[in-house]
N, C-alpha and C. Protein backbone atom coordinates (compact mmCIF):
# COMPACT_ATOMS: atom_id res chain seq x y z
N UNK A 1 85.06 75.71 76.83
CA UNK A 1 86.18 76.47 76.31
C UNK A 1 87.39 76.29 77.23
N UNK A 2 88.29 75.14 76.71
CA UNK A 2 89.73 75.04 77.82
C UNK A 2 90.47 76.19 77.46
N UNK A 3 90.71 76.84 79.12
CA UNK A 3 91.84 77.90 78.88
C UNK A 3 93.00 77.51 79.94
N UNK A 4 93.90 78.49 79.60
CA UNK A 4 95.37 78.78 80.60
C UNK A 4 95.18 79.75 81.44
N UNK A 5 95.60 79.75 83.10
CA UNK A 5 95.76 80.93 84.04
C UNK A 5 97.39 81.88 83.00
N UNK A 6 97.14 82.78 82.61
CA UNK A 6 98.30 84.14 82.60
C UNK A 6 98.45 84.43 83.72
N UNK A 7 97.85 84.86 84.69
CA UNK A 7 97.98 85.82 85.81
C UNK A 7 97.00 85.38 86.92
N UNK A 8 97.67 85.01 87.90
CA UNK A 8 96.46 84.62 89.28
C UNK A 8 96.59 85.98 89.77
N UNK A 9 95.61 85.86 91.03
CA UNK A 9 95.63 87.13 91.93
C UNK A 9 96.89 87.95 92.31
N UNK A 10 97.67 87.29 93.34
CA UNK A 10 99.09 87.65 93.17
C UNK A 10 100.21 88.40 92.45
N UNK A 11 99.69 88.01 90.91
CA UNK A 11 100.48 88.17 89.79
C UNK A 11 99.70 89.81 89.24
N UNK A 12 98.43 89.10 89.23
CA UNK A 12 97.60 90.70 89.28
C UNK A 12 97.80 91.82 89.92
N UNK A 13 98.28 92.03 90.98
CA UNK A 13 98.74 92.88 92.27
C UNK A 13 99.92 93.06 91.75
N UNK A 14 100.40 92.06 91.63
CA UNK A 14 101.99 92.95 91.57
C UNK A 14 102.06 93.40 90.23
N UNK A 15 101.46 93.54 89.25
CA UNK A 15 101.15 94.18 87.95
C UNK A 15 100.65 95.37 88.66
N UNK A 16 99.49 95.87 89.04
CA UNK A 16 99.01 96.96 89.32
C UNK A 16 99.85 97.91 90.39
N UNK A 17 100.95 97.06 91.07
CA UNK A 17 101.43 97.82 92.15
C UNK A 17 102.61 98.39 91.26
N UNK A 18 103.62 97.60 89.88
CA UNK A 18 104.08 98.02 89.20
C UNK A 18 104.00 99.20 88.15
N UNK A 19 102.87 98.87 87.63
CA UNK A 19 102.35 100.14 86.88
C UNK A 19 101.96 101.19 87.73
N UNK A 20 101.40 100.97 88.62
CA UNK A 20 101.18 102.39 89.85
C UNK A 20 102.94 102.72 89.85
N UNK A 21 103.54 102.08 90.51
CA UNK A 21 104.76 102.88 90.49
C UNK A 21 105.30 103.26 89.50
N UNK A 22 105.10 102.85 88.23
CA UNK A 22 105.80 103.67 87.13
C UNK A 22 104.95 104.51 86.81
N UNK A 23 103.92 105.42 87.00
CA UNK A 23 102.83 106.37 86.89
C UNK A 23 103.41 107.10 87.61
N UNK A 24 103.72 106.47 89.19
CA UNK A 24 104.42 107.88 90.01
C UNK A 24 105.52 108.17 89.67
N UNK A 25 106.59 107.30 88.73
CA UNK A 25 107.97 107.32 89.07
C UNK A 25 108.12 108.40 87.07
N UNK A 26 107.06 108.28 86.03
CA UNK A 26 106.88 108.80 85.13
C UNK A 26 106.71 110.92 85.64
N UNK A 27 105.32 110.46 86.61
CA UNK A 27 104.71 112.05 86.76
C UNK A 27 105.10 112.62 87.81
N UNK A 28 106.75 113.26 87.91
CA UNK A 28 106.82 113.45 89.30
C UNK A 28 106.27 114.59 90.11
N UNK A 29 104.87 115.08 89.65
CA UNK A 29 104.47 115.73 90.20
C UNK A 29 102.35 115.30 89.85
N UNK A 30 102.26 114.19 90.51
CA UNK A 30 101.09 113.66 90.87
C UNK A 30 100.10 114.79 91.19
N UNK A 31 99.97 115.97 91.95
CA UNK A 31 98.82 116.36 91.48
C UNK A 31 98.08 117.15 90.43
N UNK A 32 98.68 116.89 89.21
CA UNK A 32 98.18 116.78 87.91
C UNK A 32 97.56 115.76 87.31
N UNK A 33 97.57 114.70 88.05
CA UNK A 33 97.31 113.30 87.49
C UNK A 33 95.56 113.48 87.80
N UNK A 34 95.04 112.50 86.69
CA UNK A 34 93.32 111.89 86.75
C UNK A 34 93.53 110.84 85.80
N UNK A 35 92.73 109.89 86.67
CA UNK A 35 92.42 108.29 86.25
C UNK A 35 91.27 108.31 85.55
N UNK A 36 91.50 107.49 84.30
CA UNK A 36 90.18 107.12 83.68
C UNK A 36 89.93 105.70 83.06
N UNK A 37 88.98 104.84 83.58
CA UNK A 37 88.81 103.72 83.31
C UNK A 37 88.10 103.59 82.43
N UNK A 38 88.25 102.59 81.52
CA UNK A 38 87.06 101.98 80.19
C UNK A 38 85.96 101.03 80.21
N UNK A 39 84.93 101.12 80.59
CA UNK A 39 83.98 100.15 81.04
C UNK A 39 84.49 98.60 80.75
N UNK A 40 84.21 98.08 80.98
CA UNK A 40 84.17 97.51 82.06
C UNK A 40 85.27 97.51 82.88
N UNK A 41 85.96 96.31 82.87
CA UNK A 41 86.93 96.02 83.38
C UNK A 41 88.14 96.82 83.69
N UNK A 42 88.58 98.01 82.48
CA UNK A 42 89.38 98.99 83.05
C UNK A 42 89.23 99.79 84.04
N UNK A 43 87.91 100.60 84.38
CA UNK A 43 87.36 100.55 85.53
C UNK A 43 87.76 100.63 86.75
N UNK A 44 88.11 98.76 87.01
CA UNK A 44 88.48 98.33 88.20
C UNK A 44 89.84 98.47 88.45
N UNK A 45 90.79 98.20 87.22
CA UNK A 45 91.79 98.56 87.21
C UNK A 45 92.08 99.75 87.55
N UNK A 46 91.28 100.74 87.11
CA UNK A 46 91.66 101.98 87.50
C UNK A 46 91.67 102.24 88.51
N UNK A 47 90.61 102.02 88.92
CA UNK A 47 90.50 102.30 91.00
C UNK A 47 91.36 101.56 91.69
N UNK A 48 92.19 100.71 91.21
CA UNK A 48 93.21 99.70 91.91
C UNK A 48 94.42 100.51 91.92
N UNK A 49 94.89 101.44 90.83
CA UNK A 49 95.79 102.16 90.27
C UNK A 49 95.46 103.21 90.96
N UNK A 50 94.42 104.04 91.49
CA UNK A 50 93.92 105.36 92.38
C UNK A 50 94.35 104.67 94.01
N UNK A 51 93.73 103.64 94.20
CA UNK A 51 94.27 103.16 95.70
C UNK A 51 95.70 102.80 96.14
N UNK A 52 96.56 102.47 94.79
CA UNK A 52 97.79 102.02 95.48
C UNK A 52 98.72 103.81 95.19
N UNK A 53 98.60 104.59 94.36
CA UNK A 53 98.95 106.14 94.47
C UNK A 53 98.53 106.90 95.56
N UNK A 54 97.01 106.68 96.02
CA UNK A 54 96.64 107.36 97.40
C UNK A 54 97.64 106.47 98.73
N UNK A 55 97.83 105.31 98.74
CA UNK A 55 98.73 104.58 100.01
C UNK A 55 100.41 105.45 99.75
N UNK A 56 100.57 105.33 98.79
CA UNK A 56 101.82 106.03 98.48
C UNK A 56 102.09 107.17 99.03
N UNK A 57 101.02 107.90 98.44
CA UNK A 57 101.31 109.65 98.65
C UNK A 57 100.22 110.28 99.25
N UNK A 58 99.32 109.63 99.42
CA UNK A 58 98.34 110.32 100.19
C UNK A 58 97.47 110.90 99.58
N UNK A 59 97.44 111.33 98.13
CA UNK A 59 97.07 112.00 97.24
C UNK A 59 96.05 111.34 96.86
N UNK A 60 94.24 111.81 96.95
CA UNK A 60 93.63 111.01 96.04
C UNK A 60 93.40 111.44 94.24
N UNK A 61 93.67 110.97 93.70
CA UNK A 61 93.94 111.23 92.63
C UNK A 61 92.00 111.39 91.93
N UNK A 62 91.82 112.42 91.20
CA UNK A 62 90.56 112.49 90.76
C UNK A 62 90.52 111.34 89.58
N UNK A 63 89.12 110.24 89.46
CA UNK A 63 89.08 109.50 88.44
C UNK A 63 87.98 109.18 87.76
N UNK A 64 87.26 108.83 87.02
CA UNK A 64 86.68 108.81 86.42
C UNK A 64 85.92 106.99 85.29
N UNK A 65 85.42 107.18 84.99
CA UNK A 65 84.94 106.29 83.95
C UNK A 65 84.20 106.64 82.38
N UNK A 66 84.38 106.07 81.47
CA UNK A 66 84.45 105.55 80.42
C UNK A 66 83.67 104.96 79.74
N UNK A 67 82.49 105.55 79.09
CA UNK A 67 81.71 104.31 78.37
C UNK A 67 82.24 104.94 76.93
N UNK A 68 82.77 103.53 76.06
CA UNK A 68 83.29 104.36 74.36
C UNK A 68 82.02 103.70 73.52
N UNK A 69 81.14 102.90 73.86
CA UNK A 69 80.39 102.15 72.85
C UNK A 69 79.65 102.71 71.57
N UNK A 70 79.27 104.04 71.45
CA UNK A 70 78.95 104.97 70.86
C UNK A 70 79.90 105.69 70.10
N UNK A 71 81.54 105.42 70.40
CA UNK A 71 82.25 106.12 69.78
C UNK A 71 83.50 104.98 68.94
N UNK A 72 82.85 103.35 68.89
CA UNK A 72 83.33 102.85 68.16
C UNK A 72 83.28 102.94 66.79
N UNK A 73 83.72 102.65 66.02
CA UNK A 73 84.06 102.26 64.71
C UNK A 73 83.21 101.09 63.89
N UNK A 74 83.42 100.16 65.16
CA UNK A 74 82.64 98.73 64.60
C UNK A 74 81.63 98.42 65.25
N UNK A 75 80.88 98.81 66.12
CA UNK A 75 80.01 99.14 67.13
C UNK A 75 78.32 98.17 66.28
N UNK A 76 78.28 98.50 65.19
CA UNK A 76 77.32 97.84 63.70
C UNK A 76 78.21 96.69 63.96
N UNK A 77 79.10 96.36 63.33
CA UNK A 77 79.27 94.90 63.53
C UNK A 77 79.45 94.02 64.82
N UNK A 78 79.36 94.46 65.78
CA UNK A 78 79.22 94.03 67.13
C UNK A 78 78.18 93.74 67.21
N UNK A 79 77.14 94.43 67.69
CA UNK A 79 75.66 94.11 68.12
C UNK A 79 75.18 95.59 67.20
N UNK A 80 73.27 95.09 67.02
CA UNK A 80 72.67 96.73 66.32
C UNK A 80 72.16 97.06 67.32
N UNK A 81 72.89 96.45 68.90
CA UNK A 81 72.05 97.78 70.13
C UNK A 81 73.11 97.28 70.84
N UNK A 82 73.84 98.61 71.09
CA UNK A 82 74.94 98.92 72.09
C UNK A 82 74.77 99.01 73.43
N UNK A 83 74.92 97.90 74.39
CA UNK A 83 74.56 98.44 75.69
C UNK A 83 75.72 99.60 76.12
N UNK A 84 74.80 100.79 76.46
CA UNK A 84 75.61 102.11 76.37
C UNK A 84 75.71 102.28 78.55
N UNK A 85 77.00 102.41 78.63
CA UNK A 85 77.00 102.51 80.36
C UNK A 85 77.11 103.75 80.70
N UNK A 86 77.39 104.17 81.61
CA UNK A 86 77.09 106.22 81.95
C UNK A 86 78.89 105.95 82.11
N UNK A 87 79.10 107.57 81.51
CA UNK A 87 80.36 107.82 81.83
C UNK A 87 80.51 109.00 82.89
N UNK A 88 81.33 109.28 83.44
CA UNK A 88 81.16 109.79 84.83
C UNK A 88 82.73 110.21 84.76
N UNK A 89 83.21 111.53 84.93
CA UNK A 89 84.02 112.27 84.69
C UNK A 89 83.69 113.95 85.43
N UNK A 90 83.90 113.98 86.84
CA UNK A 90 83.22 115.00 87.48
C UNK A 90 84.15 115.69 87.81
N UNK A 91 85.48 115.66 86.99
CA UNK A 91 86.50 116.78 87.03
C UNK A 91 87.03 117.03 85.47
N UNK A 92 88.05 118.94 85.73
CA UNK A 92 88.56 119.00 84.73
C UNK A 92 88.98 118.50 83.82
N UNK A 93 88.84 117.68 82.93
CA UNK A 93 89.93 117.45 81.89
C UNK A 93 90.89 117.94 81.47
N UNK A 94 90.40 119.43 81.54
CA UNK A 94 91.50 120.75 80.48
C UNK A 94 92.96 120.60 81.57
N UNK A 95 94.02 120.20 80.87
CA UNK A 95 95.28 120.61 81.34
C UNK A 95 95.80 119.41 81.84
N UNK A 96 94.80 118.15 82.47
CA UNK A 96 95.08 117.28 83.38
C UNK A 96 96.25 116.12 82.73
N UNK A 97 97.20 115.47 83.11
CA UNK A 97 97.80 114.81 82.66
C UNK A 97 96.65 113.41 83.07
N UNK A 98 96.26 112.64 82.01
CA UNK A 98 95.04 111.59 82.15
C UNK A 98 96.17 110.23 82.07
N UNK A 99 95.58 109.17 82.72
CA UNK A 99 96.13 108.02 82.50
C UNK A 99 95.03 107.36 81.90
N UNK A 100 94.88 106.78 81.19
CA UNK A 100 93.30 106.04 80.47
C UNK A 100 93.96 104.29 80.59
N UNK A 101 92.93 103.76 81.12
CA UNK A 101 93.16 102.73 81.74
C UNK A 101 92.22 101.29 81.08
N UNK A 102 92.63 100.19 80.57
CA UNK A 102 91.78 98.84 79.82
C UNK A 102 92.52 97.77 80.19
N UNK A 103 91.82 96.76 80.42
CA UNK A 103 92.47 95.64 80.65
C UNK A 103 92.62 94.77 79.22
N UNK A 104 92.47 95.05 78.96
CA UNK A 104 93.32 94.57 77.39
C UNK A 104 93.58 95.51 76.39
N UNK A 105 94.96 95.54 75.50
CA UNK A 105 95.01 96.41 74.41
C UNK A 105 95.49 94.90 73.21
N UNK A 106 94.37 95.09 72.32
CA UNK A 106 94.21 93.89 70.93
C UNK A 106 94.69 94.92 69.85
N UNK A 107 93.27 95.63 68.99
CA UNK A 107 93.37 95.95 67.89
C UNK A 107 94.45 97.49 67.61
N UNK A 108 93.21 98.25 69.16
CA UNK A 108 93.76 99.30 69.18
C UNK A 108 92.47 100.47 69.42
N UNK A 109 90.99 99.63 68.38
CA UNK A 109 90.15 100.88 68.31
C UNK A 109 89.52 100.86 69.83
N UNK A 110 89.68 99.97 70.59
CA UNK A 110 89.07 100.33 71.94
C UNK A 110 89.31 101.88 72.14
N UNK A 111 91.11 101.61 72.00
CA UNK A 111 91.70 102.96 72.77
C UNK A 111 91.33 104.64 71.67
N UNK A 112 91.64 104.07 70.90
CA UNK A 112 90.78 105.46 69.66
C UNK A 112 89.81 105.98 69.84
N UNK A 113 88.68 105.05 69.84
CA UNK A 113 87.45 105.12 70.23
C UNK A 113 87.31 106.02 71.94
N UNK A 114 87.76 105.96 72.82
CA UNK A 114 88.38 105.84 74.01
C UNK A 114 88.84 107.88 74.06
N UNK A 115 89.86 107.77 73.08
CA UNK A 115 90.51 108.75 73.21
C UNK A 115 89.47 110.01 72.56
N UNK A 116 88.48 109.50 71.33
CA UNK A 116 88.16 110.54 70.98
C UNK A 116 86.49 110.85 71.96
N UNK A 117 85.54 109.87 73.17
CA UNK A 117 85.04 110.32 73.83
C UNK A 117 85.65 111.03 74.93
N UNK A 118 86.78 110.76 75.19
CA UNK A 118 87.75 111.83 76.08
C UNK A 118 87.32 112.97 76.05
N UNK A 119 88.45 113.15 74.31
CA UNK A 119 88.35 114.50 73.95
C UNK A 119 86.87 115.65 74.18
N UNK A 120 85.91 114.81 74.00
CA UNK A 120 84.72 115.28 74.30
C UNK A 120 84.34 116.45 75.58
N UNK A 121 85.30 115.69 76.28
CA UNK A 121 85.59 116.04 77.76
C UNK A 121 86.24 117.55 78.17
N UNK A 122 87.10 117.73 77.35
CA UNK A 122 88.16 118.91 77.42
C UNK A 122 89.68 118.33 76.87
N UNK A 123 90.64 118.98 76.60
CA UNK A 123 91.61 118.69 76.10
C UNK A 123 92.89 118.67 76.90
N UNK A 124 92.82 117.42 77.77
CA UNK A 124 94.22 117.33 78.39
C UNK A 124 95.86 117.36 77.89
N UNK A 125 96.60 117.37 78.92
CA UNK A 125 97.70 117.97 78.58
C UNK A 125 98.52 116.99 78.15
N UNK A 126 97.76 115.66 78.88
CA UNK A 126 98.81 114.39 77.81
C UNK A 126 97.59 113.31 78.22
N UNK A 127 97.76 112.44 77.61
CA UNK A 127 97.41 111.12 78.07
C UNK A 127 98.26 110.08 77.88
N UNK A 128 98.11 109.43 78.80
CA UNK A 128 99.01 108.11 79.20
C UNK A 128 98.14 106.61 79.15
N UNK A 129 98.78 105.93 78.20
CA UNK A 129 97.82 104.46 78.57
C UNK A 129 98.57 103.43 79.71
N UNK A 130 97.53 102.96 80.10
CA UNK A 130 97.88 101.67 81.62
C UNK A 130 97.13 100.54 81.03
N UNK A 131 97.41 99.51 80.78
CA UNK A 131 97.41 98.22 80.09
C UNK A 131 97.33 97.14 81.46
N UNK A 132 96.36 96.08 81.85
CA UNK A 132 96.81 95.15 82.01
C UNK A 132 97.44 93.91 81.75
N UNK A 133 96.58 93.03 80.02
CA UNK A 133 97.55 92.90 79.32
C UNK A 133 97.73 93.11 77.38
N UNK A 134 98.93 93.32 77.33
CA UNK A 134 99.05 93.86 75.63
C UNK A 134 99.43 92.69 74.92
N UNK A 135 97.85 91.75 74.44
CA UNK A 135 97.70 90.81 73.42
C UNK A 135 98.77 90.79 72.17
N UNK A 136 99.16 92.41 71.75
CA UNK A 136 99.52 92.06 70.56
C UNK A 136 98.54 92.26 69.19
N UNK A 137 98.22 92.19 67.66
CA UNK A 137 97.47 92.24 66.80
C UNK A 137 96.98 93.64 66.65
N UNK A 138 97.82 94.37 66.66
CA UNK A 138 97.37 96.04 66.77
C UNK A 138 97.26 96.35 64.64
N UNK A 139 95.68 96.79 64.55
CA UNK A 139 95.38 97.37 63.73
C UNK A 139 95.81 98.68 63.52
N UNK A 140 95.34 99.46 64.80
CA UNK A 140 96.07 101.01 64.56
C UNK A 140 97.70 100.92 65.41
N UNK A 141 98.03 102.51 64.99
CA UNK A 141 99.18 102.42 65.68
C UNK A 141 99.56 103.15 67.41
N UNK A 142 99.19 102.17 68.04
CA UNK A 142 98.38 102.40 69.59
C UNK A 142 99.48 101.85 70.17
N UNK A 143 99.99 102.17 71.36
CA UNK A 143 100.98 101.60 72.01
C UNK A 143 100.76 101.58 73.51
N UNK A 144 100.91 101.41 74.45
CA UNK A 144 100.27 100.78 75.98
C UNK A 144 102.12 102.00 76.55
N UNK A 145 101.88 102.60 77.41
CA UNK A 145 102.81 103.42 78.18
C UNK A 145 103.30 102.71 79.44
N UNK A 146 102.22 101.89 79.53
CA UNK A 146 102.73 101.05 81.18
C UNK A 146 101.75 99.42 81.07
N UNK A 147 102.37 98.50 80.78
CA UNK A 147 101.56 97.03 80.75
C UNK A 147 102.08 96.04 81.69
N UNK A 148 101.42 95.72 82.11
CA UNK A 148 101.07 94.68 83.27
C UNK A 148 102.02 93.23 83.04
N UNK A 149 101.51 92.77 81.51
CA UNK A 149 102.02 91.36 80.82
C UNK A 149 101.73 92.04 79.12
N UNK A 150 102.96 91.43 78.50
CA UNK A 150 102.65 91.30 77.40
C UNK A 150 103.08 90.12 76.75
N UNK A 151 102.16 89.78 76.14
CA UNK A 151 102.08 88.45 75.11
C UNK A 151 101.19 88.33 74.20
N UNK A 152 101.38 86.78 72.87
CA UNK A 152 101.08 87.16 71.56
C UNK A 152 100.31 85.88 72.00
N UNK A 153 98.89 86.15 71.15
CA UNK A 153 98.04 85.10 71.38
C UNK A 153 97.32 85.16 69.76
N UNK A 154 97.28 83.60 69.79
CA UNK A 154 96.84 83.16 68.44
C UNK A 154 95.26 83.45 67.88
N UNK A 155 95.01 83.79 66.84
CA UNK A 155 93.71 83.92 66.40
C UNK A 155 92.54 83.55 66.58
N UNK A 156 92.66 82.35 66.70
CA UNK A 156 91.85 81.38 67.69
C UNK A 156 91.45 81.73 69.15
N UNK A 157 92.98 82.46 69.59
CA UNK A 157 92.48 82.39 71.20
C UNK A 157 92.06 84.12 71.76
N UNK A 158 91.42 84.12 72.53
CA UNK A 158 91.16 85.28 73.59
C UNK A 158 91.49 85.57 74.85
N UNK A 159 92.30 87.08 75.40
CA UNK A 159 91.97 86.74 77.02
C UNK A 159 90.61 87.29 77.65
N UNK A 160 90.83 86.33 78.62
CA UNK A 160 89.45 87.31 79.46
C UNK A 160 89.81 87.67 80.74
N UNK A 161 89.72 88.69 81.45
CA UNK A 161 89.87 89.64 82.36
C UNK A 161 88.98 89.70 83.67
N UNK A 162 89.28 88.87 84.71
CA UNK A 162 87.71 88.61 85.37
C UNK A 162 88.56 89.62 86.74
N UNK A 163 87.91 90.46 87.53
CA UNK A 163 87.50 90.87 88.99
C UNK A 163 87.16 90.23 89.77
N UNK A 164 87.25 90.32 91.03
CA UNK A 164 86.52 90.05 92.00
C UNK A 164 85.39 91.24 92.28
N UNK A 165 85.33 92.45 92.22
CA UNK A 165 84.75 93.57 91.44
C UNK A 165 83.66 93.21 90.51
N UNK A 166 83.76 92.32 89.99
CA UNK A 166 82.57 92.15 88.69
C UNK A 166 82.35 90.72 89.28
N UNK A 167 81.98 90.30 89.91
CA UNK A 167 81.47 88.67 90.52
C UNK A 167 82.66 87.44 90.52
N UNK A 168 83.82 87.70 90.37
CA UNK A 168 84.50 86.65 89.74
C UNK A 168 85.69 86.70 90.58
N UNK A 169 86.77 85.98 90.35
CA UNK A 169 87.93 86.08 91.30
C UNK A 169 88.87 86.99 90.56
N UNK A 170 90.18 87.28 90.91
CA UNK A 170 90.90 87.96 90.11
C UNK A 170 92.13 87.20 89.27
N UNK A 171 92.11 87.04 87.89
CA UNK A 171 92.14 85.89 87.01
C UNK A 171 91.95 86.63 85.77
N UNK A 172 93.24 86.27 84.87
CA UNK A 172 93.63 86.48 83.52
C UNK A 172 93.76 85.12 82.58
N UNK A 173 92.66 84.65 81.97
CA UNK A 173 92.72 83.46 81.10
C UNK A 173 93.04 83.56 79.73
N UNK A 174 93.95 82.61 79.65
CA UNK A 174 93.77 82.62 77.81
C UNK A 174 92.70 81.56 77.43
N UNK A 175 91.90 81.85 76.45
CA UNK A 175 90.54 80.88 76.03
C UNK A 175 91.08 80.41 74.69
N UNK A 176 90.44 79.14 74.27
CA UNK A 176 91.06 78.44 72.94
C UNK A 176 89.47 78.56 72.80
N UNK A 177 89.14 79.28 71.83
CA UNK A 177 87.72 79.54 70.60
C UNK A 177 88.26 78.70 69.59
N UNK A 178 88.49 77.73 69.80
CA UNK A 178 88.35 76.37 68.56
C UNK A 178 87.08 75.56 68.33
């Protein structure tokens, strides 16, 4: 599968150090803020987004994780066995201004899906999305509050989102599925 680098390491950082600052420069009063990542890969993002707000302000920001696989939509047409991951959320929800965090926004139902195991949680006082990057092809009407890169990628193609965190280097590919 030949792909294109979007984003080397470098480029990655200064995405996350950007969106961290527009999180602080949005909530000017940070300790209301809680991070929540979307398995996988948002996740890491998230804790990247908790470490560069704690260097800032000192503040560790309470955060959390995300499994939505159970609260998809298409979940049957994916696979008929969901590998389901633990979600882990060991603070308030009620009141908290949430940032909900994915390294890609496509259709949209990630984040739906996303928003309504939240809700599960308690009913925060806003939520905010953090995007690393916004593909474009939005089914619902979902919009990214803070994105990293945005660009339009053809039907054919996919990105993929690799960590150094998850075995891999830190690297945003576009893939040609031709």
């Amino acid at each position: 599968m030949p792909g294109s680098v979007l984003l080397n390491s470098d480029e990655i950082t200064l995405a996350v150090n950007r969106i961290s600052l527009q999180v602080l420069e949005k909530n000017n009063k940070p300790d209301n803020l809680a991070i929540v990542g979307i398995h996988t890969c948002g996740v890491f993002l998230a804790e990247r987004i908790r470490t560069f707000i704690h260097a800032q302000t000192s503040l560790l920001v309470p955060s959390g994780s995300l499994d939505i696989n159970l609260y998809r939509d298409d979940w049957s047409l994916v696979t008929q066995n969901p590998v389901v991951k633990t979600t882990d959320i060991d603070f308030m929800v009620e009141g908290k201004d949430i940032i909900l965090v994915d390294d890609v926004l496509f259709t949209g139902r990630t984040i739906r899906a996303a928003l309504e195991a939240l809700m599960d949680h308690g009913r925060p006082r806003s939520v905010q999305l953090a995007i690393l990057v916004d593909r474009g092809g939005r089914e619902l009407p979902i919009r990214a509050d803070y994105t990293g890169l945005k660009t339009t990628v053809r039907s054919h193609e996919r990105i993929q989102v690799m960590f150094k965190e998850n075995g891999g280097q830190d690297e945003v590919l576009l893939l040609n599925q031709k």
